[in-house]
Protein backbone atom coordinates (compact mmCIF):
# COMPACT_ATOMS: atom_id res chain seq x y z
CA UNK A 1 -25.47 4.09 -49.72
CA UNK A 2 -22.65 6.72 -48.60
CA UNK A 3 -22.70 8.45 -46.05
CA UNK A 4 -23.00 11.84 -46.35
CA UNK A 5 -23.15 13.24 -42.57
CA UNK A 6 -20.57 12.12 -40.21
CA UNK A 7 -20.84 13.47 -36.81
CA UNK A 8 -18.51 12.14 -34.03
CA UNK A 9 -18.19 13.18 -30.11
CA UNK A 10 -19.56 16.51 -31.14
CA UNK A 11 -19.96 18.98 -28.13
CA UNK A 12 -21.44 22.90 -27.96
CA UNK A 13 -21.86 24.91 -24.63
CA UNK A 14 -23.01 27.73 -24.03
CA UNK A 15 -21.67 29.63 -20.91
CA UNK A 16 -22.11 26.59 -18.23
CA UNK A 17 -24.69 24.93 -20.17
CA UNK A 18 -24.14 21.88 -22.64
CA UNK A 19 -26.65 22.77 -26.00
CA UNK A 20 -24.91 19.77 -27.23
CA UNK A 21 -23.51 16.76 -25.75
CA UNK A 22 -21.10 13.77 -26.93
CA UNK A 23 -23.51 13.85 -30.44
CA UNK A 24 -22.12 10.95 -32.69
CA UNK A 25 -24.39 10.54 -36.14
CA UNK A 26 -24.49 9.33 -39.50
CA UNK A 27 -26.52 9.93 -42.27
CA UNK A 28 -26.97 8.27 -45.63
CA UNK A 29 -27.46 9.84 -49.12
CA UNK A 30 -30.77 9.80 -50.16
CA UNK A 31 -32.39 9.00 -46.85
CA UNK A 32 -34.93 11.18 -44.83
CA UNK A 33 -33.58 11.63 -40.91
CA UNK A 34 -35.72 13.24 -38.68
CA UNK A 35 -34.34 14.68 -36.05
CA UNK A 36 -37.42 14.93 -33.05
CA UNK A 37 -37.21 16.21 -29.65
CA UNK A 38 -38.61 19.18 -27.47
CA UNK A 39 -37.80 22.77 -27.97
CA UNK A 40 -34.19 23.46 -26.61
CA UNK A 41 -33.28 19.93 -26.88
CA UNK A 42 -29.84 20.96 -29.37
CA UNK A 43 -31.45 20.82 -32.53
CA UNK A 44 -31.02 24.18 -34.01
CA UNK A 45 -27.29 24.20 -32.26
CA UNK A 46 -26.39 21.20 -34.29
CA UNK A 47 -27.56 22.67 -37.50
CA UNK A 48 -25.98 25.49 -37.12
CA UNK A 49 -22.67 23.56 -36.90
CA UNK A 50 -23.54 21.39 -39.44
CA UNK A 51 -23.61 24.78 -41.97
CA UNK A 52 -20.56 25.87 -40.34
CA UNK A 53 -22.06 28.83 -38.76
CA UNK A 54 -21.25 27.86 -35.12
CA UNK A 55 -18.08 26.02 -33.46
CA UNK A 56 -18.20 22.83 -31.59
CA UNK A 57 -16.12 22.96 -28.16
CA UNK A 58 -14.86 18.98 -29.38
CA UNK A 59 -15.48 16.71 -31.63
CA UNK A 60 -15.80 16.14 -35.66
CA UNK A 61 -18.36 17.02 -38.03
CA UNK A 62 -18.18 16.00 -41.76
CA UNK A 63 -20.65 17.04 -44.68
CA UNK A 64 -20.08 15.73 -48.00
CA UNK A 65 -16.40 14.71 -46.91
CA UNK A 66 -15.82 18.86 -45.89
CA UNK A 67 -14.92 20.28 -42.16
CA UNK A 68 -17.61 23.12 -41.97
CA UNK A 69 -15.59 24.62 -39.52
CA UNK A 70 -12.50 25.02 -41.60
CA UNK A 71 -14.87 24.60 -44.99
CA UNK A 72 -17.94 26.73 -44.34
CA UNK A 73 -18.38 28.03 -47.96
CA UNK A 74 -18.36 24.65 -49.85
CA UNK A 75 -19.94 23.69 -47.28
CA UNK A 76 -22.58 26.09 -48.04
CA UNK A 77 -22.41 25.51 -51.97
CA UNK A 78 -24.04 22.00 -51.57
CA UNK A 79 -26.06 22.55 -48.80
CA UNK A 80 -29.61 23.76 -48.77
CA UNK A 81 -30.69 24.95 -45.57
CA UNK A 82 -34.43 26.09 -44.90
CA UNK A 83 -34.90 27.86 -41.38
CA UNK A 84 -38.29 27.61 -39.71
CA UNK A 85 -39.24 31.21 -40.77
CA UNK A 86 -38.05 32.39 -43.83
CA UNK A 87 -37.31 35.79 -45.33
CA UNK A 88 -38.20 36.95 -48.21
CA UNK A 89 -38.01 40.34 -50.33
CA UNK A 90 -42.16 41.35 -49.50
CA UNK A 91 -42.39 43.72 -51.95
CA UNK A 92 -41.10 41.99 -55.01
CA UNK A 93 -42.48 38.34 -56.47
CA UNK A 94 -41.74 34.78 -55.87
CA UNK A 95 -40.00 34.49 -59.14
CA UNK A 96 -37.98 38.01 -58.34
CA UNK A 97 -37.13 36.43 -54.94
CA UNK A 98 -35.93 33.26 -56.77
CA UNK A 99 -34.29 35.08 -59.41
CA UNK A 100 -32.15 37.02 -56.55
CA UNK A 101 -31.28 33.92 -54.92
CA UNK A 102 -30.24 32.83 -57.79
CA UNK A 103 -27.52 35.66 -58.19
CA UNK A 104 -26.10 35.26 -55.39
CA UNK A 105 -25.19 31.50 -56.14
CA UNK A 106 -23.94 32.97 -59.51
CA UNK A 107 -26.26 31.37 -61.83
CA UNK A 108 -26.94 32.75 -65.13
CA UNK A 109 -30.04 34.70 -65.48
CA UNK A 110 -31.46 32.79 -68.40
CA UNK A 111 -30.72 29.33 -66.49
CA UNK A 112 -31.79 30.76 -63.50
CA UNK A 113 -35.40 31.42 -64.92
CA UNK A 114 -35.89 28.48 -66.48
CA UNK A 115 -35.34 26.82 -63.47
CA UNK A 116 -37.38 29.30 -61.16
CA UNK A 117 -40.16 28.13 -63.34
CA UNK A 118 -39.92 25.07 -62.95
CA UNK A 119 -39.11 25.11 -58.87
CA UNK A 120 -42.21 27.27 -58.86
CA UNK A 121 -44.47 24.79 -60.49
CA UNK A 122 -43.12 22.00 -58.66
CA UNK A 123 -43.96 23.69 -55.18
CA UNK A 124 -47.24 24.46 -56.74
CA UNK A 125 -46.58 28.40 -57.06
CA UNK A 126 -46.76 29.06 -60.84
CA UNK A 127 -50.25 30.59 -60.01
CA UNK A 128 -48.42 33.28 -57.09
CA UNK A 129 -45.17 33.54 -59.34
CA UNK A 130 -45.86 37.07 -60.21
CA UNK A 131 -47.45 37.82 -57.07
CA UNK A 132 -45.51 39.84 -54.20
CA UNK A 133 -44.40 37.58 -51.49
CA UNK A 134 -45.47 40.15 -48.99
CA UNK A 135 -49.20 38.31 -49.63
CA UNK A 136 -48.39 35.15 -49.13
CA UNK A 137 -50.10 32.99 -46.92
CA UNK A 138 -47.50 31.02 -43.99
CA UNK A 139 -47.57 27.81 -46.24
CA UNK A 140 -47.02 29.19 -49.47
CA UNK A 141 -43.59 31.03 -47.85
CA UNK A 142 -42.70 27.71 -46.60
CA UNK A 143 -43.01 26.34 -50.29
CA UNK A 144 -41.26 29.02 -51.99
CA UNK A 145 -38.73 28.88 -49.34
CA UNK A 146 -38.31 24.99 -50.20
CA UNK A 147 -37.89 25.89 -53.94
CA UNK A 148 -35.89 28.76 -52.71
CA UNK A 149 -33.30 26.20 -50.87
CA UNK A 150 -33.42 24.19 -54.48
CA UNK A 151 -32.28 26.83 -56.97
CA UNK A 152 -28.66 26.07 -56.56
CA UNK A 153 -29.15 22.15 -57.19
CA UNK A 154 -28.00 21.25 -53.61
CA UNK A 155 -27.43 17.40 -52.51
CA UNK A 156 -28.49 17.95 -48.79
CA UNK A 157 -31.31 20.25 -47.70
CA UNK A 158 -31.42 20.71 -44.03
CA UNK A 159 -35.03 21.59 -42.85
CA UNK A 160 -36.03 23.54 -39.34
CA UNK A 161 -39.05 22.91 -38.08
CA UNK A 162 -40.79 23.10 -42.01
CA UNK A 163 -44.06 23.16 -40.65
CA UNK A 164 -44.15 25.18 -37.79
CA UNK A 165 -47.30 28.07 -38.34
CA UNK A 166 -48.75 25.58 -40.76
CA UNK A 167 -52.63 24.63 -41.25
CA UNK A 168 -53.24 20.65 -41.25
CA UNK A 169 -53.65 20.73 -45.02
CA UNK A 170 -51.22 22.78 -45.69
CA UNK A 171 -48.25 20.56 -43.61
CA UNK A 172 -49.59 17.48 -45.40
CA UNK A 173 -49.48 18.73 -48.95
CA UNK A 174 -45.97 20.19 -47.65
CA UNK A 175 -44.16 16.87 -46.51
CA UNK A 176 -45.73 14.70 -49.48
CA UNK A 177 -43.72 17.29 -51.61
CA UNK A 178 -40.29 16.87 -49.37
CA UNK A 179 -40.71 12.99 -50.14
CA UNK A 180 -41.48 13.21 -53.27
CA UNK A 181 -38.61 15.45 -54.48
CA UNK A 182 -36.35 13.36 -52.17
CA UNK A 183 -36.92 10.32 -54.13
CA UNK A 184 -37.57 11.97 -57.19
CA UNK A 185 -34.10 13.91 -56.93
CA UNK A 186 -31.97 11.38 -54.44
CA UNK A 187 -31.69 14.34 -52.01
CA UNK A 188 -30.72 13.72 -48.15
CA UNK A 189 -32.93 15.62 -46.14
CA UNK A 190 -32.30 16.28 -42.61
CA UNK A 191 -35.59 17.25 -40.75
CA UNK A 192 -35.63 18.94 -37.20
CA UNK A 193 -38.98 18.73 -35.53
CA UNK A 194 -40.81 18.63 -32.55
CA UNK A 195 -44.19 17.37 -34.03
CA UNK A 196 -44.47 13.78 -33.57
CA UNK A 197 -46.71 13.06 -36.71
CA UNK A 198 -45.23 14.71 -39.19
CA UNK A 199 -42.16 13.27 -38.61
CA UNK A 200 -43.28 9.45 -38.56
CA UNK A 201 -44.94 10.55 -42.01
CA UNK A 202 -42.60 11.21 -43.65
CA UNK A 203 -38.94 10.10 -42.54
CA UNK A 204 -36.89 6.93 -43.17
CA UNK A 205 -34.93 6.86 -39.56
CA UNK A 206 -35.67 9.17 -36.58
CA UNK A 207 -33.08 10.47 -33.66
CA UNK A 208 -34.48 11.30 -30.07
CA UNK A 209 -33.03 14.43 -29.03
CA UNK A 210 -33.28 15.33 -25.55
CA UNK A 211 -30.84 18.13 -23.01
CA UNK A 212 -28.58 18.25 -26.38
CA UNK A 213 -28.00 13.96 -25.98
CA UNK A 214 -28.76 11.50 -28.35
CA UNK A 215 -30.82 8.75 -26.56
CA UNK A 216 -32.02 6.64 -29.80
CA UNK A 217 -31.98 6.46 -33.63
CA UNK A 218 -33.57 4.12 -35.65
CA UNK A 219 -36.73 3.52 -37.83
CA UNK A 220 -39.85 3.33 -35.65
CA UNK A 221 -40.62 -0.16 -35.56
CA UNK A 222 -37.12 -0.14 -34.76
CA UNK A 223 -36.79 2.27 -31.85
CA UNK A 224 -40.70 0.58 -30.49
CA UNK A 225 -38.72 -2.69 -30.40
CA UNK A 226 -36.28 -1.50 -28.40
CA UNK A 227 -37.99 0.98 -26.24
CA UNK A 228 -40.98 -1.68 -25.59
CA UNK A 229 -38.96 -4.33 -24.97
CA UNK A 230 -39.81 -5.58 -21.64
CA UNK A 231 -43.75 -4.70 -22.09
CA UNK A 232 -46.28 -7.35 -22.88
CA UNK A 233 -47.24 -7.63 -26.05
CA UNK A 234 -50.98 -6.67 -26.60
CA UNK A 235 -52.91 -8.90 -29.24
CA UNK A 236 -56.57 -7.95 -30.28
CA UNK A 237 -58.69 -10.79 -31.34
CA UNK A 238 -62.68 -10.69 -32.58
CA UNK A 239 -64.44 -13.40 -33.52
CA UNK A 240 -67.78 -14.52 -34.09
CA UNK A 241 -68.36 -16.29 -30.53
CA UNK A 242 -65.71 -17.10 -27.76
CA UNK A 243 -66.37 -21.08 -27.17
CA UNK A 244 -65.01 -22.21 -23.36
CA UNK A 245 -62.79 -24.64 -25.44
CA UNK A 246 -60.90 -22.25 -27.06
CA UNK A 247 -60.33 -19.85 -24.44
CA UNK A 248 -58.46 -22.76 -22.84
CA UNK A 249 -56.63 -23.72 -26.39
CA UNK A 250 -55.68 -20.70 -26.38
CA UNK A 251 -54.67 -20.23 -22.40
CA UNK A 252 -52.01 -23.04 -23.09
CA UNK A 253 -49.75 -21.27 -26.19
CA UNK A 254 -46.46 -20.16 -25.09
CA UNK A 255 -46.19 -16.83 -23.97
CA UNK A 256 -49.77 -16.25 -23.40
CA UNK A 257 -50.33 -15.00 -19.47
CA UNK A 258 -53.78 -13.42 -19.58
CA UNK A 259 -56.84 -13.37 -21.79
CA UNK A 260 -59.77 -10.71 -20.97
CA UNK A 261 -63.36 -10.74 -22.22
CA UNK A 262 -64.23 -6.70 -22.67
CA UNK A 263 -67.56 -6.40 -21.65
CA UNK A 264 -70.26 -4.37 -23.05
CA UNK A 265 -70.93 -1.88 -20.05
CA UNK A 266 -67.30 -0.71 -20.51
CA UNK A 267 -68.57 1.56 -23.78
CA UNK A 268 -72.29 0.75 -24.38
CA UNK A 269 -72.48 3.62 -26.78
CA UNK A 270 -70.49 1.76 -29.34
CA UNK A 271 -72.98 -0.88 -29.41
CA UNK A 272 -76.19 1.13 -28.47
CA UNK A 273 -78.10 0.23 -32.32
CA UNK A 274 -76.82 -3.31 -32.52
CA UNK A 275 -78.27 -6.51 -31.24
CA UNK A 276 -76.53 -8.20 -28.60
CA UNK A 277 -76.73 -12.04 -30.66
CA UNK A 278 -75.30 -9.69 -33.75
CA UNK A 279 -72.15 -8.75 -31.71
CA UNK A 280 -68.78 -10.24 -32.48
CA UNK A 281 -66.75 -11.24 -29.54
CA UNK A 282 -63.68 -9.44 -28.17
CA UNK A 283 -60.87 -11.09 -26.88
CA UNK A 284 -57.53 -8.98 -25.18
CA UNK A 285 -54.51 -10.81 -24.88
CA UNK A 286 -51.25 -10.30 -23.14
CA UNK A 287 -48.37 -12.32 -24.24
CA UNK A 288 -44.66 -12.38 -23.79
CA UNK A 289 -43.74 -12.69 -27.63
CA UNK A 290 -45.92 -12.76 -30.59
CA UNK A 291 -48.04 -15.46 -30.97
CA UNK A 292 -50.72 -14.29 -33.75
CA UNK A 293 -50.45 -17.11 -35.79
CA UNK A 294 -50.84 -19.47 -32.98
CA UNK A 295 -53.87 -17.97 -31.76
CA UNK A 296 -54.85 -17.43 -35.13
CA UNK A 297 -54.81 -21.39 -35.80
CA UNK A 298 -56.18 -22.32 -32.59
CA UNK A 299 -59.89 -19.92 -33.62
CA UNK A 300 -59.83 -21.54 -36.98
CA UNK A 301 -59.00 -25.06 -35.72
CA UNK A 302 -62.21 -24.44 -33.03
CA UNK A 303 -64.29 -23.81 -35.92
CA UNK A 304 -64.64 -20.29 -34.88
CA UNK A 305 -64.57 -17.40 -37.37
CA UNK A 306 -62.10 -14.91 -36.85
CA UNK A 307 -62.70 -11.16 -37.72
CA UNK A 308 -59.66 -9.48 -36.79
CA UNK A 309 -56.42 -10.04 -34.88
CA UNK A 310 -54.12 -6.83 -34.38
CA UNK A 311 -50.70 -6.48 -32.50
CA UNK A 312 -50.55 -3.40 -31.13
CA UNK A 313 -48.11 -1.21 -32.22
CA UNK A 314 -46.51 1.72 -31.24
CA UNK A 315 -46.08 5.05 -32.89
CA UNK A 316 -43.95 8.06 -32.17
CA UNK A 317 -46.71 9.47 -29.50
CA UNK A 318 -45.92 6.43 -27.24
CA UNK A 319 -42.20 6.65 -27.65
CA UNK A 320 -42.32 10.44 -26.92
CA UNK A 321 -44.04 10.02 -23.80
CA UNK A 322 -41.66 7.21 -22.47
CA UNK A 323 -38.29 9.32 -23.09
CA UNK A 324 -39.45 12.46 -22.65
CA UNK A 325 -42.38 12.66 -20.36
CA UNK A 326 -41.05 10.97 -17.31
CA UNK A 327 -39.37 8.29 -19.20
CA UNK A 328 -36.13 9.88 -19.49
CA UNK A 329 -33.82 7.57 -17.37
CA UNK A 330 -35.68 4.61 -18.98
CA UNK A 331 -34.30 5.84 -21.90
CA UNK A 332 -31.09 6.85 -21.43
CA UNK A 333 -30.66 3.01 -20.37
CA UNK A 334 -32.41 1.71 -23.43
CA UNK A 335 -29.88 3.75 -25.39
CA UNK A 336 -26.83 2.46 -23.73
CA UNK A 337 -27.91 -0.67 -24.22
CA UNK A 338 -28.84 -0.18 -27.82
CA UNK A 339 -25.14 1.79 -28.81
CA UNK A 340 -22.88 -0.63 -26.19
């Protein structure tokens, strides 16, 4: 795949104050990028440069091999952009709405409606396309705002916080129609968020934004890896009875340094209806690397029979509290490590 976003050293300040700092990223076509960190982390600064609607202080910035700076209005031309509160004409339709976007990106009427229409029932709107967008609920702007951003065919759509104001049902049905016309349509979509679940959902790779830096990209498994690195790696094991014998087999696999027997009293609730002889036993182990299919073959080998044996893994939630919650040197560290 090409790459279709190519930023380099790029730097914005404002007054004393760096919104922006030393930002080097590259995006593929076709891929979903989130872009995650807190509120007044650089986000919206480096979309607005991306669109060429703001100057970087240094540094390069290429969209679809054009300058935004010096190239703002191609820029524009093949570049969707969809700001976390959109404006619309209230007192005229979704389709009039479309049909005036359409206009302005000087596409003929009788095109235009044809593909209004079908924007509109892609988004799920045909039902409100006659219906002013002044009584639109939050997620319903959002949509038409999305088909709004794809009237003039664009290759890139550039998303701010999509989801913000959003109901639970409404955010889901919203990003399983961002994949879906991203891999339907081979559009790159660059996602800005600060809502951790939403953006594991949906996106391909992930950058950790934080006072205008870069600290990480990756995929999540990736970035977990990385981040996680020097923690022990937890392994969950149940099983129908935990023999002495096997504890000891496995006590003596490589890696292993401590094995716990949960007991009961630690959430009796759980367990309140079931007999104790009916209960399947629990074993936590810490390890150094991951040994699952050792341990694995040492409960099977015992004659034991194994229920479950999980790795744990971590998910956005833990990697946001580690950089951002008090975890911020950690990893600023991490990330030299990763990019020297």
């Amino acid at each position: 795949m090409d790459t279709v976003i190519d930023i380099h050293e790029l730097t914005k300040s404002y007054n004393e104050t760096k919104a922006v700092d030393r930002l080097s990223l590259q995006i593929k076509r076709g891929e979903i990028f989130g872009l995650l960190g807190p509120n007044g982390a650089g986000k919206s600064t480096t979309i607005l440069m991306l669109l060429g609607l703001s100057e970087p202080d240094s540094g390069t910035i290429n969209v679809l091999g054009l300058n935004p700076t010096r190239e703002p209005i191609p820029v524009k031309r093949r570049v969707g952009y969809l700001p976390d509160d959109v404006g619309f004409y209230e007192d005229r339709t979704g389709l009039e709405n479309l049909m005036l976007t359409a206009r302005l990106n000087r596409i003929p009427d009788s095109q235009a409606r044809e593909r209004a229409l079908e924007l509109l029932e892609q988004v799920g709107l045909t039902q409100a396309a006659h219906k002013k967008t002044g009584a639109y609920s939050r997620g319903m702007r959002q949509r038409l705002g999305l088909a709004d951003v794809l009237m003039k065919s664009p290759e890139i759509i550039i998303l701010d916080e999509p989801t913000l104001g959003i109901d639970p049902t409404g955010m889901e049905e919203l990003l399983r129609l961002i994949r879906k016309l991203s891999r339907e349509q081979g559009l790159t979509v660059l996602l800005s968020s600060h809502q951790l679940h939403q953006v594991q959902q949906i996106c391909d790779r992930v950058g950790l934004f934080v006072r205008g830096r870069l600290l990480a990209e990756g995929d999540v498994v990736g970035l977990s890896r990385t981040l996680f690195a020097d923690d022990p790696i937890m392994i969950t094991v149940e099983l129908d009875e935990l023999r002495p014998e096997l504890r000891d087999e496995i006590s003596t696999i490589e890696g292993v340094h401590q094995i716990e027997v949960p007991t009961l009293e630690s959430d009796p609730a759980e367990h309140a209806d079931t007999p104790i002889r009916d209960l399947p036993a629990k074993i936590l182990i810490r390890a150094d690397r991951d040994c699952s299919p050792e341990i694995a073959r040492a409960v099977v080998n015992a004659g034991a029979q194994l229920f479950s044996l999980n790795r744990q893994q971590y998910g956005l939630d833990e990697i946001y509290h580690r950089y951002f919650a008090g975890g911020d040197e950690h990893g600023r560290a991490k990330s030299v490590e990763r990019t020297g």
